[in-house]
C-alpha atoms as a PDB file:
ATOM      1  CA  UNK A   1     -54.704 111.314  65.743  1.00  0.00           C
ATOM      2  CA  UNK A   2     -56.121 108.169  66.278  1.00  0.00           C
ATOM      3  CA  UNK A   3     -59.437 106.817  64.731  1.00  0.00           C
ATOM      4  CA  UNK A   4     -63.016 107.973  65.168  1.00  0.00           C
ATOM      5  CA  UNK A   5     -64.879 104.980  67.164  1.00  0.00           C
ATOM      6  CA  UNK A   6     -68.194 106.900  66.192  1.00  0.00           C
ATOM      7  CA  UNK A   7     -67.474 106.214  62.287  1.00  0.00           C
ATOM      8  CA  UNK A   8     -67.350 102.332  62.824  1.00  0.00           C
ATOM      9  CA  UNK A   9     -70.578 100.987  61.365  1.00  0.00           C
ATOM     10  CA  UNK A  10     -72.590  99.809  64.571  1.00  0.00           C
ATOM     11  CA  UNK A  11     -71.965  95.902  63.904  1.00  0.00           C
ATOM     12  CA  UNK A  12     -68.303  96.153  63.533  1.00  0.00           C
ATOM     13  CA  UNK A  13     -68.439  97.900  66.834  1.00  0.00           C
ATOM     14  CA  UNK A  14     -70.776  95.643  68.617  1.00  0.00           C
ATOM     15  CA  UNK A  15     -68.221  92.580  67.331  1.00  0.00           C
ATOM     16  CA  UNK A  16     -65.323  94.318  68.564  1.00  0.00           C
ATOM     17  CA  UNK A  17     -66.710  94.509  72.131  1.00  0.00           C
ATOM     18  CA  UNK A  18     -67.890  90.866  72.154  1.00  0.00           C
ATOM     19  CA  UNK A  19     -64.373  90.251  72.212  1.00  0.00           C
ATOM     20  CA  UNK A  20     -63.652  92.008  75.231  1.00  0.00           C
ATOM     21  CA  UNK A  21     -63.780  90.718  78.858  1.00  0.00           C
ATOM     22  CA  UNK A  22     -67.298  90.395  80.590  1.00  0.00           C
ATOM     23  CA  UNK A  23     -65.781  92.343  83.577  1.00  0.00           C
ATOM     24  CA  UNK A  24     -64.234  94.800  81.291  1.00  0.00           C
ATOM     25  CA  UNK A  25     -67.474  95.068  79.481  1.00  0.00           C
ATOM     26  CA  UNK A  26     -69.994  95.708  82.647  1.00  0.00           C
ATOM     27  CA  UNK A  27     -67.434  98.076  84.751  1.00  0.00           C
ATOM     28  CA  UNK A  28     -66.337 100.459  81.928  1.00  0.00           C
ATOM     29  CA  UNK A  29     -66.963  99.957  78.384  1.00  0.00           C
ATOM     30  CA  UNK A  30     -70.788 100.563  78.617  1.00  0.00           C
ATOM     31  CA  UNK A  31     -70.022 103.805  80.735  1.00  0.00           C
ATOM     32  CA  UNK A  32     -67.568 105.134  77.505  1.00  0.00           C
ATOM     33  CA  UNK A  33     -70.045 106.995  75.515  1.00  0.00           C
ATOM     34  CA  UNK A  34     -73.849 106.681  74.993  1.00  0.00           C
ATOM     35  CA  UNK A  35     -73.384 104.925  71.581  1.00  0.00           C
ATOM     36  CA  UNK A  36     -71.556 102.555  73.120  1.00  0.00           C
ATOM     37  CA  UNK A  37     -74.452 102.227  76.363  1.00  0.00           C
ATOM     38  CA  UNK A  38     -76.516 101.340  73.427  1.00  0.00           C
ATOM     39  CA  UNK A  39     -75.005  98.898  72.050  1.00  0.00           C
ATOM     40  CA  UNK A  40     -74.167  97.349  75.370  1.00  0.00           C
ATOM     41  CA  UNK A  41     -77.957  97.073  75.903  1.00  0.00           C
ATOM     42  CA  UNK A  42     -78.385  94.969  72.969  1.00  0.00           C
ATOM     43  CA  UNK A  43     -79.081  91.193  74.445  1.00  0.00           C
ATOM     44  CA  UNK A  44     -76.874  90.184  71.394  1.00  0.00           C
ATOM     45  CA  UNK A  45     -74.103  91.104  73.453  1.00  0.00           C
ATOM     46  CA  UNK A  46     -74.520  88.718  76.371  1.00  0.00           C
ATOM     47  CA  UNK A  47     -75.211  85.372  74.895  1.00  0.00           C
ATOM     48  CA  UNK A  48     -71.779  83.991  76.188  1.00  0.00           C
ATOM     49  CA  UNK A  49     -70.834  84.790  79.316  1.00  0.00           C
ATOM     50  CA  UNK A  50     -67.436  83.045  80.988  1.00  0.00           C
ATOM     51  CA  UNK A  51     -66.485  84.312  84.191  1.00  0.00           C
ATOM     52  CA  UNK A  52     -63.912  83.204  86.571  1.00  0.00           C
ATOM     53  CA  UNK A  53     -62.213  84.086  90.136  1.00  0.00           C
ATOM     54  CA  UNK A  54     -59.026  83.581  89.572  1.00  0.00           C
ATOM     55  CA  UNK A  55     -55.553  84.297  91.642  1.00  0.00           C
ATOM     56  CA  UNK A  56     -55.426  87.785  89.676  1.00  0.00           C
ATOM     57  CA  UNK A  57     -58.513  88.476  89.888  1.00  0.00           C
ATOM     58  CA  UNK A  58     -58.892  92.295  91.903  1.00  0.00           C
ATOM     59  CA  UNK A  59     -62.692  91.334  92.330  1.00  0.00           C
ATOM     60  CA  UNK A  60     -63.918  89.746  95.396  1.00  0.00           C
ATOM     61  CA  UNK A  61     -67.175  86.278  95.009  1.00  0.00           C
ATOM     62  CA  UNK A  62     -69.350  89.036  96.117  1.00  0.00           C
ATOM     63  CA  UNK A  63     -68.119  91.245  93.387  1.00  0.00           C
ATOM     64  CA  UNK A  64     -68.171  88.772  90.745  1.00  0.00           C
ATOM     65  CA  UNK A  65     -71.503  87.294  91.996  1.00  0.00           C
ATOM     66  CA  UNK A  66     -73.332  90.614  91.286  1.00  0.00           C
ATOM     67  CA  UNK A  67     -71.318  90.964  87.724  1.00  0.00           C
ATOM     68  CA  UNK A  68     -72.762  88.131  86.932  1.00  0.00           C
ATOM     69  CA  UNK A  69     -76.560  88.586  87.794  1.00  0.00           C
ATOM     70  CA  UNK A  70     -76.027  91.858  85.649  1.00  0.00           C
ATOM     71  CA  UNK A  71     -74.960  90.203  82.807  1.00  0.00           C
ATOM     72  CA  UNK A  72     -77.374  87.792  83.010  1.00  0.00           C
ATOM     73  CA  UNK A  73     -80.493  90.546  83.071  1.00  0.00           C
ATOM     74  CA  UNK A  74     -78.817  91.946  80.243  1.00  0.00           C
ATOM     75  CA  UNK A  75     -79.576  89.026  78.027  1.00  0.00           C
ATOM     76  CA  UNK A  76     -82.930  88.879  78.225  1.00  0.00           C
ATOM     77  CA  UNK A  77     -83.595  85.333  78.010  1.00  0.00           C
ATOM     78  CA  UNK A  78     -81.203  85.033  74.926  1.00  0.00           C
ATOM     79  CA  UNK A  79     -78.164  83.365  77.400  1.00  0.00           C
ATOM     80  CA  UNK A  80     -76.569  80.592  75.148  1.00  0.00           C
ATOM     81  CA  UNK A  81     -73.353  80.225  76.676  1.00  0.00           C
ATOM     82  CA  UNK A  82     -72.308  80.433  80.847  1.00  0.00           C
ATOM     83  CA  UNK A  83     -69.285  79.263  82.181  1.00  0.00           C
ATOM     84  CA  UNK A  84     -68.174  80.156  85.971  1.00  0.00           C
ATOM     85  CA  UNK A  85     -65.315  78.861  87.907  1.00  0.00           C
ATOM     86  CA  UNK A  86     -65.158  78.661  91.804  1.00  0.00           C
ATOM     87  CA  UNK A  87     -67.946  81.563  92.716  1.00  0.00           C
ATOM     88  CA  UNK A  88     -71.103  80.497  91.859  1.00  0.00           C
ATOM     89  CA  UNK A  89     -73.540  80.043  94.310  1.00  0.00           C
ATOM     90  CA  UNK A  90     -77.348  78.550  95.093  1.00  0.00           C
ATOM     91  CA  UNK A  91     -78.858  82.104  94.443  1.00  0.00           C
ATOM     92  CA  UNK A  92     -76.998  82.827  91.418  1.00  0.00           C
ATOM     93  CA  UNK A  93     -77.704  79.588  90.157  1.00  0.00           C
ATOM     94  CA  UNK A  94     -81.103  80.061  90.610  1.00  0.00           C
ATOM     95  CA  UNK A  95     -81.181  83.477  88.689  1.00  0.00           C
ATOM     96  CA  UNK A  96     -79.336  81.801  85.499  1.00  0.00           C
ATOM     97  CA  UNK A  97     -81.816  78.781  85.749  1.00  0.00           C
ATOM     98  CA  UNK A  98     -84.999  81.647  85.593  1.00  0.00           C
ATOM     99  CA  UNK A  99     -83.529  83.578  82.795  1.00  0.00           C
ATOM    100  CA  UNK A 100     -81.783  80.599  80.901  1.00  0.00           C
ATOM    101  CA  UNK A 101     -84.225  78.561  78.540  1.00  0.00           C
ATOM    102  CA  UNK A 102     -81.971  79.077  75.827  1.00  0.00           C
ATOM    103  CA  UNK A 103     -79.264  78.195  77.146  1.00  0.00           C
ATOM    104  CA  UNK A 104     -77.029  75.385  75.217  1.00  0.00           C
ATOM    105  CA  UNK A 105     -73.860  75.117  77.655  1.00  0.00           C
ATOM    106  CA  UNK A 106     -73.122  75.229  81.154  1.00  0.00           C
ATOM    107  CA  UNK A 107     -69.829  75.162  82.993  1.00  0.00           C
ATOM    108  CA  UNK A 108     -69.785  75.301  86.540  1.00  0.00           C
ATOM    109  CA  UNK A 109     -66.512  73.950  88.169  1.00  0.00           C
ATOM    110  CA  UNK A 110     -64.767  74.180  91.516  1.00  0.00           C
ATOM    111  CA  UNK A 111     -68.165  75.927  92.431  1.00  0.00           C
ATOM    112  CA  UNK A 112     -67.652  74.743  96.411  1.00  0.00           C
ATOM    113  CA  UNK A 113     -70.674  76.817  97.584  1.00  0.00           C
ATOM    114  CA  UNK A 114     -73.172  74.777  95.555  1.00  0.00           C
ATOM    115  CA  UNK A 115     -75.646  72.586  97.547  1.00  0.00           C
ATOM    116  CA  UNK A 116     -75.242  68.840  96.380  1.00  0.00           C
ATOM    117  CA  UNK A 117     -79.290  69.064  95.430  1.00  0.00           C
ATOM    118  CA  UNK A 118     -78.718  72.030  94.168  1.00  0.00           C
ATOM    119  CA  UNK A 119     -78.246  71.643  90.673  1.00  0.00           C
ATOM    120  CA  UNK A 120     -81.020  68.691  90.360  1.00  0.00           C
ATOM    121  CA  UNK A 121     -83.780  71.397  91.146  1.00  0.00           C
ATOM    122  CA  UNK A 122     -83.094  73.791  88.666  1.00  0.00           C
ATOM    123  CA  UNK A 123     -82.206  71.190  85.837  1.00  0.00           C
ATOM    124  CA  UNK A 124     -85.114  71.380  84.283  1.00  0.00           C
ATOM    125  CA  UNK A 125     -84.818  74.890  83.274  1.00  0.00           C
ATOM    126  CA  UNK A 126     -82.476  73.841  80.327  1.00  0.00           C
ATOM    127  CA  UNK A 127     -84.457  71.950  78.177  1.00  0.00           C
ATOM    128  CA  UNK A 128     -82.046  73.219  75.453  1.00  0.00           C
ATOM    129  CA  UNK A 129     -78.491  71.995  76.861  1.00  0.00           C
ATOM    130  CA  UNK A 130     -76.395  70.240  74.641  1.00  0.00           C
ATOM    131  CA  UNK A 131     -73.115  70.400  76.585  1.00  0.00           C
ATOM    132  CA  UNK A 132     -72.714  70.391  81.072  1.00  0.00           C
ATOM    133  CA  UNK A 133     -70.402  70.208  83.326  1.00  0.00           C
ATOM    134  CA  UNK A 134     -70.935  70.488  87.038  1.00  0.00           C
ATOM    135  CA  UNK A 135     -67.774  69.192  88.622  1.00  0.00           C
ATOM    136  CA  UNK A 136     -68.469  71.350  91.669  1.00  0.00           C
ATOM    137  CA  UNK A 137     -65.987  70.178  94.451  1.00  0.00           C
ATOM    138  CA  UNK A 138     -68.771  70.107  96.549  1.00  0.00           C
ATOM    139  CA  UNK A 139     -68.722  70.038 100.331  1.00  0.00           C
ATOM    140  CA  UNK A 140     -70.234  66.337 100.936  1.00  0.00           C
ATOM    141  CA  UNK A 141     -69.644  63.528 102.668  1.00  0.00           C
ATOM    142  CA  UNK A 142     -68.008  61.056  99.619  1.00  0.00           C
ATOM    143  CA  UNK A 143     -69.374  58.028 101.095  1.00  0.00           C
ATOM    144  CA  UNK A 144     -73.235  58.901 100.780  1.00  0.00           C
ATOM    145  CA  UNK A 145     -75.215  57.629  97.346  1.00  0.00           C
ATOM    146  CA  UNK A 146     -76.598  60.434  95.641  1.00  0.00           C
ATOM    147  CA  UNK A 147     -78.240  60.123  92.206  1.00  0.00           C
ATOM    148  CA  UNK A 148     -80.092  63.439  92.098  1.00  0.00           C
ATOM    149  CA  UNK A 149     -77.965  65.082  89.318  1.00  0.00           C
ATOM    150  CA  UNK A 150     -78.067  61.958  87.191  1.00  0.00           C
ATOM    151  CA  UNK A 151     -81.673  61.817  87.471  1.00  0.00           C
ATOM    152  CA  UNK A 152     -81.971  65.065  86.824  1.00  0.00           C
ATOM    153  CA  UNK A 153     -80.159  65.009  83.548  1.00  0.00           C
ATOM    154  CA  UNK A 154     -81.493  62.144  82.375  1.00  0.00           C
ATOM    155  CA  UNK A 155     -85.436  63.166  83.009  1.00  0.00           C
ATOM    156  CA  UNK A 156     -84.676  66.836  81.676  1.00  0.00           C
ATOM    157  CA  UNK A 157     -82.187  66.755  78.992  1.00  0.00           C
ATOM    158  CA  UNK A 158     -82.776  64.727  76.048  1.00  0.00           C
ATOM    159  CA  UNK A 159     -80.821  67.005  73.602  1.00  0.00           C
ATOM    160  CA  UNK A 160     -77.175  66.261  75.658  1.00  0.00           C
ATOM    161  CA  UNK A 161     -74.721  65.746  73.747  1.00  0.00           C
ATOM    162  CA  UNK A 162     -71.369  66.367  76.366  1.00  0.00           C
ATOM    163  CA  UNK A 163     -71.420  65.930  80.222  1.00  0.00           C
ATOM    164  CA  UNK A 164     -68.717  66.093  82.484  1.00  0.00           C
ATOM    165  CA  UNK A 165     -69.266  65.147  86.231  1.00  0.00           C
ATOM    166  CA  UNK A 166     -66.223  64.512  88.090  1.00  0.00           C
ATOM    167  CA  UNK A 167     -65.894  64.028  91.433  1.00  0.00           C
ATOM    168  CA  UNK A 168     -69.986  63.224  91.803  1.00  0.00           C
ATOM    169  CA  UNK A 169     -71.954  60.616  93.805  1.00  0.00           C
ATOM    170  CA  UNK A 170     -74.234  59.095  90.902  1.00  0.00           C
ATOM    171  CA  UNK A 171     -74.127  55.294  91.331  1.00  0.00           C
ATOM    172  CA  UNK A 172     -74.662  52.849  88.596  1.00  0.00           C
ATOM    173  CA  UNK A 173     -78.297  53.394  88.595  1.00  0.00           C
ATOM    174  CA  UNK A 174     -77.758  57.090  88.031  1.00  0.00           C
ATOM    175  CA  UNK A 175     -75.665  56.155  84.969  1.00  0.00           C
ATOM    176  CA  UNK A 176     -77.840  54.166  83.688  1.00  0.00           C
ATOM    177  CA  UNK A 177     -80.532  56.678  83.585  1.00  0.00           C
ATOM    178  CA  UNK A 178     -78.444  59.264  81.692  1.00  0.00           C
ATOM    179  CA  UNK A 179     -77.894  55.925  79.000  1.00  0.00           C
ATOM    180  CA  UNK A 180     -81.481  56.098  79.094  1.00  0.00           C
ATOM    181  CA  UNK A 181     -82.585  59.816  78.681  1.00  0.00           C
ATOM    182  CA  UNK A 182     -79.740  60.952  77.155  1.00  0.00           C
ATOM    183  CA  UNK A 183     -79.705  59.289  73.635  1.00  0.00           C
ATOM    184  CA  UNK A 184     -77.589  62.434  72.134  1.00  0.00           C
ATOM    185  CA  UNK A 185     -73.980  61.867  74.540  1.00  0.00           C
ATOM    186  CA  UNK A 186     -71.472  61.923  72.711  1.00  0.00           C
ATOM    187  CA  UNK A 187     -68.855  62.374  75.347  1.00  0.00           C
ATOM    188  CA  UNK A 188     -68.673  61.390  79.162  1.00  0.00           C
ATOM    189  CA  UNK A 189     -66.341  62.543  82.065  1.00  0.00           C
ATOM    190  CA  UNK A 190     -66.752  60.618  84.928  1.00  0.00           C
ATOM    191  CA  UNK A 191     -63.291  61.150  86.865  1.00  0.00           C
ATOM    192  CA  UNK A 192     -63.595  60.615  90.622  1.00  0.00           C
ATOM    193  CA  UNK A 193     -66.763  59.507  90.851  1.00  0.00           C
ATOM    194  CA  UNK A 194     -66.307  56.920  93.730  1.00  0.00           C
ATOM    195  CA  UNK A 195     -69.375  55.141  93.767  1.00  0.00           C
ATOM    196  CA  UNK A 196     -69.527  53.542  90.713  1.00  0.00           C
ATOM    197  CA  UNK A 197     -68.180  50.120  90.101  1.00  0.00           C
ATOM    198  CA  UNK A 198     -69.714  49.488  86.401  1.00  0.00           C
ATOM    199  CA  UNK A 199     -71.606  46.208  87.863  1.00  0.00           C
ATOM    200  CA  UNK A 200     -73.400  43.818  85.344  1.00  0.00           C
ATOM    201  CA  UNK A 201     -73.098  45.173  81.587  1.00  0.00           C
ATOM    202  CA  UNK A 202     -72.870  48.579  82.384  1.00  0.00           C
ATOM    203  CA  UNK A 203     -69.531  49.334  81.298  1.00  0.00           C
ATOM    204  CA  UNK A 204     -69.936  47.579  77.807  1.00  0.00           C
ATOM    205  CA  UNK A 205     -73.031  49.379  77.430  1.00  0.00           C
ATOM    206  CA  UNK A 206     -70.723  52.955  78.001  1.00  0.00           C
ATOM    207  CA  UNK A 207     -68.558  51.635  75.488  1.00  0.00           C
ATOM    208  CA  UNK A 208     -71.128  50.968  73.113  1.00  0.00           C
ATOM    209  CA  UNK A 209     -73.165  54.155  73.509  1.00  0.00           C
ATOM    210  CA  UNK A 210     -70.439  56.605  74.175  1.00  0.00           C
ATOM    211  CA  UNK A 211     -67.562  58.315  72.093  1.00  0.00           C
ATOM    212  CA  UNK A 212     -65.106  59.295  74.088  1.00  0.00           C
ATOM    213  CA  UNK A 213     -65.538  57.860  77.989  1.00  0.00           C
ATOM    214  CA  UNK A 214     -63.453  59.351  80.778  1.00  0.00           C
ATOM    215  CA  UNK A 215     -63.243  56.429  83.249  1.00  0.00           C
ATOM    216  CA  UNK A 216     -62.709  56.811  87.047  1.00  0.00           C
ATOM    217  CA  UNK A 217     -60.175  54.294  88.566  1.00  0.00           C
ATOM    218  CA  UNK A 218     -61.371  53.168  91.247  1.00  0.00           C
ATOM    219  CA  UNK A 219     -63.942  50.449  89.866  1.00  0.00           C
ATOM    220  CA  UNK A 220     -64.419  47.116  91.249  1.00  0.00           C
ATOM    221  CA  UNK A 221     -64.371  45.189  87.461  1.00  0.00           C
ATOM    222  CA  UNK A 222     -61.116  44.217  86.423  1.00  0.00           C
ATOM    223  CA  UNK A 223     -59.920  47.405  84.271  1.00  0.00           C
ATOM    224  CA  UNK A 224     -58.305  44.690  81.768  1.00  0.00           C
ATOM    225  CA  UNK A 225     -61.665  43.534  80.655  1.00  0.00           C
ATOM    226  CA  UNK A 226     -63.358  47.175  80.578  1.00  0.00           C
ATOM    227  CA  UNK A 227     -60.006  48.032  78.494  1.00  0.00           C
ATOM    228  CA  UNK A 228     -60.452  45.312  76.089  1.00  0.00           C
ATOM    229  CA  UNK A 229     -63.899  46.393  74.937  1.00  0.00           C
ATOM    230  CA  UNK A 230     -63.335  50.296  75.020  1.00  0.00           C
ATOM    231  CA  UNK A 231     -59.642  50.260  73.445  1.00  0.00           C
ATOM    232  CA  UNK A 232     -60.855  52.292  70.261  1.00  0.00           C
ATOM    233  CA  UNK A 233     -62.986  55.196  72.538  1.00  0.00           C
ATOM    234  CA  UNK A 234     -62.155  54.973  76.665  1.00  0.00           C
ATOM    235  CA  UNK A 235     -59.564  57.217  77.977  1.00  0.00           C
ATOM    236  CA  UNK A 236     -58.099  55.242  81.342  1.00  0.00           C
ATOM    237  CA  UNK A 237     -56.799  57.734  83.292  1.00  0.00           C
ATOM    238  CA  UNK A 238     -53.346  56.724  85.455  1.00  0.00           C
END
């Protein structure tokens, strides 16, 4: 006979379903019993949320969208921790940015049906985030400035401390201002972004400020000089 789940002492319940599967969590494991309904309803339980559409997943964006939203609600404001890959959209975005004060890190990647504004006008609903990354693979036209994010980020977030933005149209002015109003960074992935060409001082500056700097390649400034005054923290990718 196997073991009583009613005998557990509530806690050691409630951490043994934290380690199961948001999608697991919302489809079945609240339905098992009423004890464990209750605990399910306990905003505890969705602080960290990480959802993703992968090739195995059975569940369609649609599916997943709504999964999400419900998970979400069920934290009550508490939301610490979100991390989607390829579904999210404008709407859901939204929704996280109106129940996410608390919220400390954000990964949204390969998110293609994200507005390129998007993101700027709900940034200041995370006064709290320490760690972001919003390398959307968004549907834009890759010649066309767009410092919206950066500004964003660096008007909204002075507690930052890791940012990862591949792939996005900030310009060295856009840089700059994350320098500026984000004192806190200790870590920087700029892969892909086209536009930037690290004019002036602003690449000694990244080396001064920043930890551990994830160049893009495609710079203007010699990368022999950049390399020379970044050898002990920049990461030149090939």
């Amino acid at each position: 006979m196997g073991p009583n789940w009613h005998e557990l002492p509530t806690d050691i319940t409630r951490n043994i379903l934290m380690r199961l599967d948001i999608i697991n969590i919302v489809t079945s494991v609240c339905l098992v019993c009423p004890l464990w309904w209750n605990i399910c309803k306990d905003p505890f339980m969705w602080r960290t949320i990480h959802l993703s559409n992968n090739e195995t997943s059975r569940y369609s964006n649609e599916d997943l969208v709504k999964i999400c939203r419900y998970a979400v609600k069920r934290s009550c404001g508490q939301l610490e921790d979100i991390e989607i890959v390829s579904f999210c959209t404008d709407d859901l975005l939204r929704y996280i940015a109106s129940c996410g004060s608390q919220l400390r890190r954000i990964r949204l990647t390969d998110c293609q049906y994200i507005l390129y504004n998007q993101f700027s006008e709900v940034a200041n609903k995370f006064p709290m985030l320490e760690e972001l990354d919003i390398s959307f693979s968004k549907l834009y036209n890759q010649y066309i400035e767009c410092d919206d994010d950066a500004f964003a980020i660096a008007k909204t977030m002075p507690k930052l401390r890791h940012l990862s933005m591949i792939d996005n149209l900030l310009t060295d002015v856009g840089l700059e201002a994350i320098l500026d109003g984000c004192p806190l960074l200790e870590s920087l992935d700029l892969q892909e972004c086209s536009l930037l060409d690290f004019s002036g001082g602003l690449g000694k500056r990244c080396c001064d400020q920043i930890k551990d700097f994830v160049l893009p390649i495609n710079i203007d400034e010699p990368l022999e000089s950049l390399v020379a005054m970044m050898l002990t923290n920049l990461h030149v990718l090939p």
